[in-house]
N, C-alpha and C. Protein backbone atom coordinates (compact mmCIF):
# COMPACT_ATOMS: atom_id res chain seq x y z
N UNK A 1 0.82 -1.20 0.00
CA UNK A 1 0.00 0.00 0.00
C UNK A 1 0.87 1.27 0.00
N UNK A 2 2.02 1.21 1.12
CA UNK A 2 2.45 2.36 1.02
C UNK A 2 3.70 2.59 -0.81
N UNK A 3 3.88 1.65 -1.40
CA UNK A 3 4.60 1.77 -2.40
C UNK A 3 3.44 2.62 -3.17
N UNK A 4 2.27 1.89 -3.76
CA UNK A 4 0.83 2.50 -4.28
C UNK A 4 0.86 3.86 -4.09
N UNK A 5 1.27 4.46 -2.79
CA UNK A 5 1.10 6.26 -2.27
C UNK A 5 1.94 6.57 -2.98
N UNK A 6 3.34 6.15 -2.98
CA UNK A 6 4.20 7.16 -2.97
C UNK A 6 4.30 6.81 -4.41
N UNK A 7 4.29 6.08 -5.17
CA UNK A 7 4.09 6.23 -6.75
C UNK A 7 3.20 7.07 -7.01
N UNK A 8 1.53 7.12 -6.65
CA UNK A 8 0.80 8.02 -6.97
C UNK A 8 0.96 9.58 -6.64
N UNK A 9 1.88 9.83 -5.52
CA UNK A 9 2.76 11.35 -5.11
C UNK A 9 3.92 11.52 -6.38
N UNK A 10 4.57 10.29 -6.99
CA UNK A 10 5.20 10.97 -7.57
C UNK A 10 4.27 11.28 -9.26
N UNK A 11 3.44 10.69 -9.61
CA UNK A 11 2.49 10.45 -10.55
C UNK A 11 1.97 12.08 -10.73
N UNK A 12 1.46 12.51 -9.37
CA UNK A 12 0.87 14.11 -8.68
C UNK A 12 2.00 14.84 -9.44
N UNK A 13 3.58 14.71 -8.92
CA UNK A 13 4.55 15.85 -8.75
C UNK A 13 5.01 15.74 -9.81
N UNK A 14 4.32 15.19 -10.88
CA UNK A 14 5.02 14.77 -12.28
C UNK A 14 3.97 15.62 -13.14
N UNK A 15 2.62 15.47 -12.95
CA UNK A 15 1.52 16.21 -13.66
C UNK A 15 1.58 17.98 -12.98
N UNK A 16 2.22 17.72 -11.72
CA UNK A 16 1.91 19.26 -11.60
C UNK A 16 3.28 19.99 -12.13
N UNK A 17 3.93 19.17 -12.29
CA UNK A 17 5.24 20.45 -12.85
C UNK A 17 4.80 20.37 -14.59
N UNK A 18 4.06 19.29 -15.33
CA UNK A 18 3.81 19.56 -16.73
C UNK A 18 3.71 20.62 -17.37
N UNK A 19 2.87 21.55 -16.87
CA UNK A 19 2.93 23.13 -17.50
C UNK A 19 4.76 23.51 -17.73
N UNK A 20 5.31 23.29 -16.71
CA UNK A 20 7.03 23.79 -16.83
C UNK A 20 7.71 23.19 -17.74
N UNK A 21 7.63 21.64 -17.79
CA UNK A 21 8.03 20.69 -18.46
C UNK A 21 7.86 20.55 -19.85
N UNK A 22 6.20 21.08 -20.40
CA UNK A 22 5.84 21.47 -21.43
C UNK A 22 6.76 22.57 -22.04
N UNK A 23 6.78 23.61 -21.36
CA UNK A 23 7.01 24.93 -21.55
C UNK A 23 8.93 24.89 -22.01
N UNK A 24 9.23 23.91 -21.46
CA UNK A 24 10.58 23.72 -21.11
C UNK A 24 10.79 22.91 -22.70
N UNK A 25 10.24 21.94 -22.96
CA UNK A 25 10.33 21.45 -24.02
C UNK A 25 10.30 22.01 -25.79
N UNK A 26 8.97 23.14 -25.42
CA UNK A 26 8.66 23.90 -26.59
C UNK A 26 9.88 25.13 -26.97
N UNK A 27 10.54 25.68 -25.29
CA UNK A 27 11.48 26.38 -25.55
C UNK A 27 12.93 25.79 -26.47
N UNK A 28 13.30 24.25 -25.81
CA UNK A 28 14.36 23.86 -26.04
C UNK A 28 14.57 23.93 -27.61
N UNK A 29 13.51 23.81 -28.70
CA UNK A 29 13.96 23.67 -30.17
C UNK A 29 14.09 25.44 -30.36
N UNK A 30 14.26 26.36 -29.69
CA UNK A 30 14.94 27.71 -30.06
C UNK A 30 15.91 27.98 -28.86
N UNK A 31 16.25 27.52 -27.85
CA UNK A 31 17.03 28.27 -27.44
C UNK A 31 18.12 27.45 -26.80
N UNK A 32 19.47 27.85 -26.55
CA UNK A 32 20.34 26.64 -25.81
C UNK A 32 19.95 25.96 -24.54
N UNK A 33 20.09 24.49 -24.40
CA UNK A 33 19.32 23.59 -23.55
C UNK A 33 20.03 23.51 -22.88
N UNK A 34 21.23 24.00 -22.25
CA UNK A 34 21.59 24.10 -20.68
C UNK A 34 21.89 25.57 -20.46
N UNK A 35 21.19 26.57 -21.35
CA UNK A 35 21.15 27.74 -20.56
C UNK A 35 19.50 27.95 -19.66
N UNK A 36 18.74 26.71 -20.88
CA UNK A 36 17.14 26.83 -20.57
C UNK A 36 17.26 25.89 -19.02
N UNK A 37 17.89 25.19 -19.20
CA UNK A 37 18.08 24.43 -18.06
C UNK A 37 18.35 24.71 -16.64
N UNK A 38 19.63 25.69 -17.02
CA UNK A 38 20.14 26.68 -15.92
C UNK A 38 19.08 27.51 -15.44
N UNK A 39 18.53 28.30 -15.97
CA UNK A 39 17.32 28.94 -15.93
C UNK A 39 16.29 28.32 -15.01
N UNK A 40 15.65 27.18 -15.50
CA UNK A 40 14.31 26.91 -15.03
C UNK A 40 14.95 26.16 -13.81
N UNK A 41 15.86 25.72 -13.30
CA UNK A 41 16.74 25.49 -12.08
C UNK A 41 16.68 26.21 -11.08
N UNK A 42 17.01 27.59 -11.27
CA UNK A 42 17.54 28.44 -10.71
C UNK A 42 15.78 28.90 -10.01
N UNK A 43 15.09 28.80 -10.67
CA UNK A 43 13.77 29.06 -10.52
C UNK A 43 13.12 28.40 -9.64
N UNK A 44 13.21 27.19 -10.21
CA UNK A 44 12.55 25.87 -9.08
C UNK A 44 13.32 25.84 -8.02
N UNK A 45 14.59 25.88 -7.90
CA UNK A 45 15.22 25.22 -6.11
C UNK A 45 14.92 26.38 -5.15
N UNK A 46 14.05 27.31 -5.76
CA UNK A 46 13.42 27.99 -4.33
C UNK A 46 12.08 26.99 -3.69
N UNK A 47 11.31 25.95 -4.37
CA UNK A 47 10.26 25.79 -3.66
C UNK A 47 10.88 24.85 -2.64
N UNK A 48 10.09 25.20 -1.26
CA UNK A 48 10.68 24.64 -0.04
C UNK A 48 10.39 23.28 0.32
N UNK A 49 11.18 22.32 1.02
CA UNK A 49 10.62 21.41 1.62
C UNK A 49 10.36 20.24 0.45
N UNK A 50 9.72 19.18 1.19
CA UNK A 50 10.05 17.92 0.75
C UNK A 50 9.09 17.65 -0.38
N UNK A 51 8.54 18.55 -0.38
CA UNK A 51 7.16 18.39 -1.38
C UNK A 51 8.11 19.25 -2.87
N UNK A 52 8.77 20.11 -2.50
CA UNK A 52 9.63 21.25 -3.68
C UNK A 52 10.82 20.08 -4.32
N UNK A 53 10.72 19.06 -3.45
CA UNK A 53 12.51 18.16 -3.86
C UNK A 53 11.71 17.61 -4.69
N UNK A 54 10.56 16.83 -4.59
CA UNK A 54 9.67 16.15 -5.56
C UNK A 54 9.30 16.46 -6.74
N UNK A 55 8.69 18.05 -6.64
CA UNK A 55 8.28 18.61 -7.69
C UNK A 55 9.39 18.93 -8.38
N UNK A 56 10.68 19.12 -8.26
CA UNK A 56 11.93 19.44 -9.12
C UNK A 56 12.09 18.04 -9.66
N UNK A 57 12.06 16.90 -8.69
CA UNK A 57 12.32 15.36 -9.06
C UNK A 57 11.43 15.31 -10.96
N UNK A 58 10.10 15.58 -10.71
CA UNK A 58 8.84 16.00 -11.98
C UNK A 58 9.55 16.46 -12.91
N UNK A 59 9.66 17.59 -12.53
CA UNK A 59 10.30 18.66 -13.86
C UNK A 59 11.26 18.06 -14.01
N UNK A 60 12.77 17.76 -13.52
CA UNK A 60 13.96 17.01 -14.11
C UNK A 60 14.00 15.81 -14.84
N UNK A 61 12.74 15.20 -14.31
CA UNK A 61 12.14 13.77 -15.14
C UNK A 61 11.97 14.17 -16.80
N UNK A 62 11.84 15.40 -17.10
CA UNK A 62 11.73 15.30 -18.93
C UNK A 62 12.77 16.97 -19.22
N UNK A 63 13.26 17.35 -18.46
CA UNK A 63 14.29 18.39 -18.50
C UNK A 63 15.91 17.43 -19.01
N UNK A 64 15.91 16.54 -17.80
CA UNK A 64 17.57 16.12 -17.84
C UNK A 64 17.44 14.88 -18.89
N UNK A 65 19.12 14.23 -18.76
CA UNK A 65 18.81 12.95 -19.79
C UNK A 65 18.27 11.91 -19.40
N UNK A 66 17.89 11.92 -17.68
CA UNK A 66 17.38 10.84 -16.27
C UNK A 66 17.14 10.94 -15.48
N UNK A 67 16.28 11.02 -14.60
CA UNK A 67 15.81 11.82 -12.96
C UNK A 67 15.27 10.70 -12.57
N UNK A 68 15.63 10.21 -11.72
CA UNK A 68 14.78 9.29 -11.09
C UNK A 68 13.38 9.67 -10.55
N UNK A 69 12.31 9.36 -10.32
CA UNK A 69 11.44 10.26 -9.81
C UNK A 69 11.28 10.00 -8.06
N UNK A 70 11.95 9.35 -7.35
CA UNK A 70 12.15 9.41 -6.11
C UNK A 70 13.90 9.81 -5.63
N UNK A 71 14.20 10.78 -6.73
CA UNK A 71 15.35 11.18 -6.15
C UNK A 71 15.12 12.65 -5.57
N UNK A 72 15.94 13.04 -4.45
CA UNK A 72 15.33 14.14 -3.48
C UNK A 72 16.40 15.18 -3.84
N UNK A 73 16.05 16.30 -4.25
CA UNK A 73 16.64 17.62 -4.83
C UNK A 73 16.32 18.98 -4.52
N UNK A 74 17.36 18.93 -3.37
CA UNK A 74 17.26 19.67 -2.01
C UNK A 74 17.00 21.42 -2.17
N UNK A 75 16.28 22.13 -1.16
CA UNK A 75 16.20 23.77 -1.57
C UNK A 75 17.70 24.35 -1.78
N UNK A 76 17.38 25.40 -2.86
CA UNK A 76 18.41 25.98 -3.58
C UNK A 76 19.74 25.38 -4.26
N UNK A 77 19.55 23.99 -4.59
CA UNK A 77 20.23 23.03 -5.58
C UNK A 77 20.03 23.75 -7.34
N UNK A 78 20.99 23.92 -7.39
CA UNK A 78 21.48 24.38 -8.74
C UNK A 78 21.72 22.98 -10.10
N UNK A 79 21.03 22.95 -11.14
CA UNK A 79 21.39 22.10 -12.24
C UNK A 79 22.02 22.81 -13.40
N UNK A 80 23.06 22.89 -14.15
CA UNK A 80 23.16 23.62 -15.08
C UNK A 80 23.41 22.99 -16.39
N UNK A 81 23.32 21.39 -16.51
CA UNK A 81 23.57 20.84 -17.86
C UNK A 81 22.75 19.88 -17.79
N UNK A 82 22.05 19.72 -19.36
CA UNK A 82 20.97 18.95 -19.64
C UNK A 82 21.06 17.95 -19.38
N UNK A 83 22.54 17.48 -19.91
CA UNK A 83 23.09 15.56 -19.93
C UNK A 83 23.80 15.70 -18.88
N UNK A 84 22.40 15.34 -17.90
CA UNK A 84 22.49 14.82 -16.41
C UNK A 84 21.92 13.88 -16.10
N UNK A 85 22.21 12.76 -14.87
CA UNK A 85 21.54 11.68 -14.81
C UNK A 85 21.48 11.63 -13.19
N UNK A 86 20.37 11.37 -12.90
CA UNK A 86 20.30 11.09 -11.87
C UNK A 86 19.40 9.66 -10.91
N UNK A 87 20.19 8.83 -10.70
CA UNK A 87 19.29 7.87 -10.47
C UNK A 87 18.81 7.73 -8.98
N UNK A 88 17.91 6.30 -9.41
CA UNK A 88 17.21 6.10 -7.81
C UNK A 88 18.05 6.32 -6.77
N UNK A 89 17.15 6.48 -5.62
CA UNK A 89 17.50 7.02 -4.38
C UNK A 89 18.34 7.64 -3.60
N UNK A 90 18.90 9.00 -4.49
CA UNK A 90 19.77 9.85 -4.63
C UNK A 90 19.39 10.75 -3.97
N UNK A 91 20.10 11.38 -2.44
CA UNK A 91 19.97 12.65 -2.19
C UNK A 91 20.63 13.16 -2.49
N UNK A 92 20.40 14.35 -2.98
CA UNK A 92 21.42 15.88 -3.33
C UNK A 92 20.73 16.90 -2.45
N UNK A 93 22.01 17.42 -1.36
CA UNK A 93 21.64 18.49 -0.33
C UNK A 93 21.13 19.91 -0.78
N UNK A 94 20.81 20.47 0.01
CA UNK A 94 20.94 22.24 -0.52
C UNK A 94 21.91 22.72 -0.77
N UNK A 95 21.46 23.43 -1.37
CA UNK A 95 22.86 24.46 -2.31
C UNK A 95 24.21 24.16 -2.68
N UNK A 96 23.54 22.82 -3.56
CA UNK A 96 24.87 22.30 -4.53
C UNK A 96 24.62 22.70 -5.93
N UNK A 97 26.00 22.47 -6.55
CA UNK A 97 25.47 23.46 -7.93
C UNK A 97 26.04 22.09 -8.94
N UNK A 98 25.60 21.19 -9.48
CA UNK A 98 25.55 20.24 -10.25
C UNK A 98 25.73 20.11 -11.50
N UNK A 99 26.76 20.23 -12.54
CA UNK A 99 27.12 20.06 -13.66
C UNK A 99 26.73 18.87 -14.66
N UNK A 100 27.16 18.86 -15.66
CA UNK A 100 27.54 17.80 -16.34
C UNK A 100 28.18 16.64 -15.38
N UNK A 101 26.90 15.58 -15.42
CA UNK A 101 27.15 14.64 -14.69
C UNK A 101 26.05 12.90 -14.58
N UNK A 102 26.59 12.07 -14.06
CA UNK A 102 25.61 11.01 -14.22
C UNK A 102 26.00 10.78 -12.44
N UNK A 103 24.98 10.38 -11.64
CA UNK A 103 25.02 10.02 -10.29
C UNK A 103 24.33 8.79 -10.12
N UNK A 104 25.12 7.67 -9.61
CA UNK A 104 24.31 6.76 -9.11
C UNK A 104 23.27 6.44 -8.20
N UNK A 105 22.96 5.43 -8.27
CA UNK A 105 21.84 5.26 -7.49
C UNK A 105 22.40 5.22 -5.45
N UNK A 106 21.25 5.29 -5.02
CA UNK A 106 21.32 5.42 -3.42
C UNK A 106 22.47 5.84 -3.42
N UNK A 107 23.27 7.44 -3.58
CA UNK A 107 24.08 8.17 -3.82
C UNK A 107 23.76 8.98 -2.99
N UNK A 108 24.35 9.81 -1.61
CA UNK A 108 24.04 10.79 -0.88
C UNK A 108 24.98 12.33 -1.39
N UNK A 109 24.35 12.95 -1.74
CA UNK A 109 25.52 14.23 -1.87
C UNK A 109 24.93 15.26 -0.98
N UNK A 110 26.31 15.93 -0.12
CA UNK A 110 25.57 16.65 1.02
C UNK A 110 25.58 17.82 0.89
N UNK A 111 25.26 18.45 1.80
CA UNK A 111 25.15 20.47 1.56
C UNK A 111 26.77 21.23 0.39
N UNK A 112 26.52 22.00 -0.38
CA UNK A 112 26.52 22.71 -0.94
C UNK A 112 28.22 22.24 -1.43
N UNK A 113 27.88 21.06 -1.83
CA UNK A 113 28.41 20.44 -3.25
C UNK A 113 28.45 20.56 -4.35
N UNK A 114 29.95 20.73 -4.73
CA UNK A 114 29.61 21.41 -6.88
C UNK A 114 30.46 20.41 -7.30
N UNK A 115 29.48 19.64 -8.18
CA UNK A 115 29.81 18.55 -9.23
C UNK A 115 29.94 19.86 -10.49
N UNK A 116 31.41 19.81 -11.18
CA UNK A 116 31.93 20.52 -12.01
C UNK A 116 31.59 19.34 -13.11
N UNK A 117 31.35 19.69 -14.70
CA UNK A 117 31.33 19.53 -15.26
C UNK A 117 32.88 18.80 -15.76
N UNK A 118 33.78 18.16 -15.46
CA UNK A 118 34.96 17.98 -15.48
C UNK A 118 35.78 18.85 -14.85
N UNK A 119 37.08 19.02 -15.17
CA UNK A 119 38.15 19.78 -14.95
C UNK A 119 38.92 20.60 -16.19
N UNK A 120 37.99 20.68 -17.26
CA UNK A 120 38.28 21.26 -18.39
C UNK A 120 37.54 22.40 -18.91
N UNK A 121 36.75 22.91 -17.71
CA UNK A 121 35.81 24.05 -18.29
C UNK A 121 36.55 25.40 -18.73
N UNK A 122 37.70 25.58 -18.21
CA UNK A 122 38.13 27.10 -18.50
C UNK A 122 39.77 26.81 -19.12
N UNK A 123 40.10 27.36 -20.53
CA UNK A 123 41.32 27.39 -21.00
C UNK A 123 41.94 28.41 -20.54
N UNK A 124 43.21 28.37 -19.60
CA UNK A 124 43.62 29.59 -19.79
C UNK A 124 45.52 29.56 -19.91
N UNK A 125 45.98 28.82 -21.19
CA UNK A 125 46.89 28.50 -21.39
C UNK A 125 47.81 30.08 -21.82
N UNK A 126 47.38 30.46 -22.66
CA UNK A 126 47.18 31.99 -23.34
C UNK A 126 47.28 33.12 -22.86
N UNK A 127 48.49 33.86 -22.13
CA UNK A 127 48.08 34.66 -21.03
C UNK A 127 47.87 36.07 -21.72
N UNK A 128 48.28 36.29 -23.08
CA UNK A 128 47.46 37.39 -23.82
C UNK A 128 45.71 37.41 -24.40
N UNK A 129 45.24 36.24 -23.93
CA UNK A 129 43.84 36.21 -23.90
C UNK A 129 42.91 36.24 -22.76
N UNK A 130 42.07 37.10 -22.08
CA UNK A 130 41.23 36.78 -21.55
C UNK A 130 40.52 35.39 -21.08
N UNK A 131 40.52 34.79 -20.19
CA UNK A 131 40.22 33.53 -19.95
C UNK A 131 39.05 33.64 -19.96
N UNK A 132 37.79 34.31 -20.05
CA UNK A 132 36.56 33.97 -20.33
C UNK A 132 36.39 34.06 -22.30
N UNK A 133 37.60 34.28 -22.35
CA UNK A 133 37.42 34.11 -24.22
C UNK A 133 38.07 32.58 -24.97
N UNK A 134 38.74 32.15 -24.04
CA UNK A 134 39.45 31.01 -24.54
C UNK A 134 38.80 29.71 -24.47
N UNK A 135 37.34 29.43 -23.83
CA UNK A 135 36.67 28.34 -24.17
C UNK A 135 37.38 27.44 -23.02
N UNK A 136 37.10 26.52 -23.45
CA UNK A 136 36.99 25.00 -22.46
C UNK A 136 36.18 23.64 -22.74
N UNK A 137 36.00 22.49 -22.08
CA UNK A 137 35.32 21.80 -22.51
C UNK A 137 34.59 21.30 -21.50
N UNK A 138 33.60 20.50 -21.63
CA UNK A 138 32.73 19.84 -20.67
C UNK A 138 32.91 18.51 -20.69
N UNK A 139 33.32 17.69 -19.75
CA UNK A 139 33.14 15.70 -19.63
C UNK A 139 32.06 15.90 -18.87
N UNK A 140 31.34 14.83 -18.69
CA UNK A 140 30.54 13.98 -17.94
C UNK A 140 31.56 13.66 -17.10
N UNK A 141 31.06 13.61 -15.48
CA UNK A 141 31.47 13.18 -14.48
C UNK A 141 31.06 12.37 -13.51
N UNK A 142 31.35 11.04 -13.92
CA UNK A 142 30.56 9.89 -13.36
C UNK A 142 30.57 9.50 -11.97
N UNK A 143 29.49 9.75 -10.91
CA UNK A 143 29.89 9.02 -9.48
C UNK A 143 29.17 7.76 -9.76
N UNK A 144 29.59 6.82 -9.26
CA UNK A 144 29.03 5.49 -8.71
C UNK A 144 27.94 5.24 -7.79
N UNK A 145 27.39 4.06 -8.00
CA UNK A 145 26.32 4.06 -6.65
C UNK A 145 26.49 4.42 -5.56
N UNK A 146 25.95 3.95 -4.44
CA UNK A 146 26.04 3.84 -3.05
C UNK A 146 27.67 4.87 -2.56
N UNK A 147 27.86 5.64 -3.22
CA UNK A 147 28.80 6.74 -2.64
C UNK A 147 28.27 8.10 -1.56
N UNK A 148 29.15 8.66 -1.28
CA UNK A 148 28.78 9.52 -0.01
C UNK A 148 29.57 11.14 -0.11
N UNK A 149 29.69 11.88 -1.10
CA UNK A 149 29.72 12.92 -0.96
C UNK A 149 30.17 13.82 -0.08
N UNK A 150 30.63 14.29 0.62
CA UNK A 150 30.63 14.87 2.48
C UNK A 150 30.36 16.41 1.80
N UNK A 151 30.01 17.10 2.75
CA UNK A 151 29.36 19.09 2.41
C UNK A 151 30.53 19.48 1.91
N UNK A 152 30.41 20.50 1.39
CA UNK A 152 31.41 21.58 0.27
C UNK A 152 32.30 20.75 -0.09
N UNK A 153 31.98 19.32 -0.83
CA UNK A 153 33.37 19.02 -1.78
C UNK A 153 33.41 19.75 -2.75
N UNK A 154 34.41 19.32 -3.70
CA UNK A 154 33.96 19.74 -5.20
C UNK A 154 34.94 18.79 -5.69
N UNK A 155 33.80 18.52 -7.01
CA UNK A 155 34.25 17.10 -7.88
C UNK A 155 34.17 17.72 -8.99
N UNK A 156 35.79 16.69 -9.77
CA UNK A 156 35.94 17.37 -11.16
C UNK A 156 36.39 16.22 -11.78
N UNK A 157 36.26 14.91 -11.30
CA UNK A 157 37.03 13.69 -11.83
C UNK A 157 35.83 12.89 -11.31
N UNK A 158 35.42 11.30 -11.80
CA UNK A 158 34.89 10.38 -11.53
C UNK A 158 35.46 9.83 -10.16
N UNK A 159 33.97 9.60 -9.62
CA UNK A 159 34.44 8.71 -8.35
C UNK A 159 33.69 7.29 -8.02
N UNK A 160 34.49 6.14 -7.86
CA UNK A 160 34.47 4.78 -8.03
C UNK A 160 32.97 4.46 -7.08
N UNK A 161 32.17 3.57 -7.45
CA UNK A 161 31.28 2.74 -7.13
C UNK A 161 31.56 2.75 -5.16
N UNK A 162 30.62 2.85 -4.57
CA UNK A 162 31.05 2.88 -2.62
C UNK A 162 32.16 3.14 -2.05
N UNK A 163 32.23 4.47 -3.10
CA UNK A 163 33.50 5.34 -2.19
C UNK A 163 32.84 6.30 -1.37
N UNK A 164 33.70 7.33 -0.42
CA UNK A 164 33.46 7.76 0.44
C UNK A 164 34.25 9.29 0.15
N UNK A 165 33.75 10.35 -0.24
CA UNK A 165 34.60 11.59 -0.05
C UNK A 165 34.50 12.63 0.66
N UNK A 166 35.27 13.14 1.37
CA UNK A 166 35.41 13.59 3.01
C UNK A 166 34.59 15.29 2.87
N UNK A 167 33.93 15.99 3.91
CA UNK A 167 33.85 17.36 3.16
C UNK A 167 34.77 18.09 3.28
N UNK A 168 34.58 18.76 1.83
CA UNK A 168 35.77 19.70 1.87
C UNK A 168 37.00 19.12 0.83
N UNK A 169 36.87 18.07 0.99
CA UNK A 169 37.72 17.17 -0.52
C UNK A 169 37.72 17.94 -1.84
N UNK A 170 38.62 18.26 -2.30
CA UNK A 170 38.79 18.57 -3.65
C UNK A 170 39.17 17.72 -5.14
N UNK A 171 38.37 16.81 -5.76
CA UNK A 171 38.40 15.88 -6.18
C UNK A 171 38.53 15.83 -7.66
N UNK A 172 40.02 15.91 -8.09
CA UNK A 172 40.57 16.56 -9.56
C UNK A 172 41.22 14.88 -9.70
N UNK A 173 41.67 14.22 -9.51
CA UNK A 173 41.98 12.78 -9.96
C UNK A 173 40.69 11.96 -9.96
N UNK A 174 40.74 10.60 -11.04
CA UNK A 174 39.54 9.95 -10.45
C UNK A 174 39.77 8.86 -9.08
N UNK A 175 38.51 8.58 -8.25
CA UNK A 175 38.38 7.93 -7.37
C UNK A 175 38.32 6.56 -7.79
N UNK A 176 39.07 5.57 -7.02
CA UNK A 176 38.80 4.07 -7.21
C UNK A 176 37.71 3.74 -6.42
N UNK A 177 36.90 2.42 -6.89
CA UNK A 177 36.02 1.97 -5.64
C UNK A 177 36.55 1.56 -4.66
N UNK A 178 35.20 1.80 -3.55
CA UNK A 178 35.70 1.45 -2.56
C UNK A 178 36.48 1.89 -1.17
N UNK A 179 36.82 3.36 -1.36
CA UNK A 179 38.01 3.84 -0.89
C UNK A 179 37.40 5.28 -0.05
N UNK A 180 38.21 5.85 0.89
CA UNK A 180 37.59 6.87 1.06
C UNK A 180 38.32 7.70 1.25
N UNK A 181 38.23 8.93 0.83
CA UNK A 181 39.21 9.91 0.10
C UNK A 181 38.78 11.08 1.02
N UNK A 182 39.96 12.45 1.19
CA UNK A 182 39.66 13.39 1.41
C UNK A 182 41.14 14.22 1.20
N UNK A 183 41.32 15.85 1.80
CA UNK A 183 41.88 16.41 1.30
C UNK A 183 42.16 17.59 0.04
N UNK A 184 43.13 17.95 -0.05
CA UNK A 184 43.30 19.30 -1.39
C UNK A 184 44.88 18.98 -2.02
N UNK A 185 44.88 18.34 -3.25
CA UNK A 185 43.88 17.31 -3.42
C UNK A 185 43.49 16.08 -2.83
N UNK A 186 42.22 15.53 -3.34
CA UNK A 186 41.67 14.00 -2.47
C UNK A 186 42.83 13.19 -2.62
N UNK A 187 43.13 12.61 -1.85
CA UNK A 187 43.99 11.44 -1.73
C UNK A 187 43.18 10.06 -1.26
N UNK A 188 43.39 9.10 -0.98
CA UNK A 188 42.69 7.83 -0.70
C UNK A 188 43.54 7.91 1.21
N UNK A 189 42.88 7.65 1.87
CA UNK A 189 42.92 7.92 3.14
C UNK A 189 43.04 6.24 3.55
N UNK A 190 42.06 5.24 2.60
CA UNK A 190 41.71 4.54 3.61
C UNK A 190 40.39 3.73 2.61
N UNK A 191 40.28 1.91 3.03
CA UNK A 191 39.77 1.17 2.16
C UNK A 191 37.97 1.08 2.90
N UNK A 192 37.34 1.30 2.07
CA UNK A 192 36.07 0.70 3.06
C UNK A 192 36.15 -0.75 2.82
N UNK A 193 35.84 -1.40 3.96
CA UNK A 193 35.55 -2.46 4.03
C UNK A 193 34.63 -3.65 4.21
């Protein structure tokens, strides 16, 4: 019975963000789809509370490239790229700002975490150019399932399947499974077992 509810809550938080979702869709064939993205983000992670993580869960369900619809997407959580994935039973805390990225399932990410789009967003090889003129690139940045995030990391490299990263970790190499990392940069501290 209680599975029955909470499918039919997410069924609710899926029809009531449709107007956005619609709106979001008709925009995307004129305008760039992770600025529209950024946008209608920035918009939604004001609604409060557990009922607002849901209704963003709705809208990200036909916004991103995957939303789980019981993944919880905390007040003032930032999305800024379309080809995002987010699977089952994923928390993402408040005021993380989320890039180009795929997140596994039962994945905790905690307060005000920035999943960077890689470590290649800004060129600034060129020191007679302006670094907001020299471009950059975007990877996908893959976490693994059952991983743990800790508050203000920031990730710019993949991190392995039930790893553990400390807050405050700065995470520019990729993570192996298994392991639990922290530091500037993350280092492997230590094996979970």
């Amino acid at each position: 019975m209680k599975t029955i509810i909470k499918t039919l809550f997410f069924v609710c938080c899926f029809l009531a963000m449709l107007p956005f979702s619609v709106t979001f869709k008709i925009l995307a064939h004129a305008l760039n789809q992770d600025q529209l993205t950024s946008s209608f983000s920035q918009f939604l992670s004001i609604l409060p509370g557990k009922t607002g993580s849901y209704l963003r869960a709705g809208f990200y369900r036909v916004a991103l490239t995957y939303c789980s619809p019981d993944a919880m997407i905390s007040f003032g959580t930032l999305l800024s790229q379309q080809d995002t994935e987010i699977g089952e039973g994923v928390y993402i805390g408040p005021q993380c700002n989320i890039g180009k990225c795929c997140i596994g399932k039962n994945t905790l990410v905690g307060s005000g975490v920035h999943i960077m789009s890689g470590k290649g967003q800004h060129n600034f090889s060129d020191p007679d150019v302006p670094i907001k003129d020299q471009g950059g690139s975007f990877t996908k940045v893959i976490i693994g399932q059952n991983c743990w995030i800790g508050n203000c990391a920031l990730i710019m490299a993949n991190v392995g399947a039930g790893s553990v990263v400390a807050a405050g970790a700065v995470v520019i190499n990729d993570v192996p499974d298994g392991v639990i990392v922290g530091g500037n940069p993350a280092k492997v501290i230590s094996e979970r077992r």
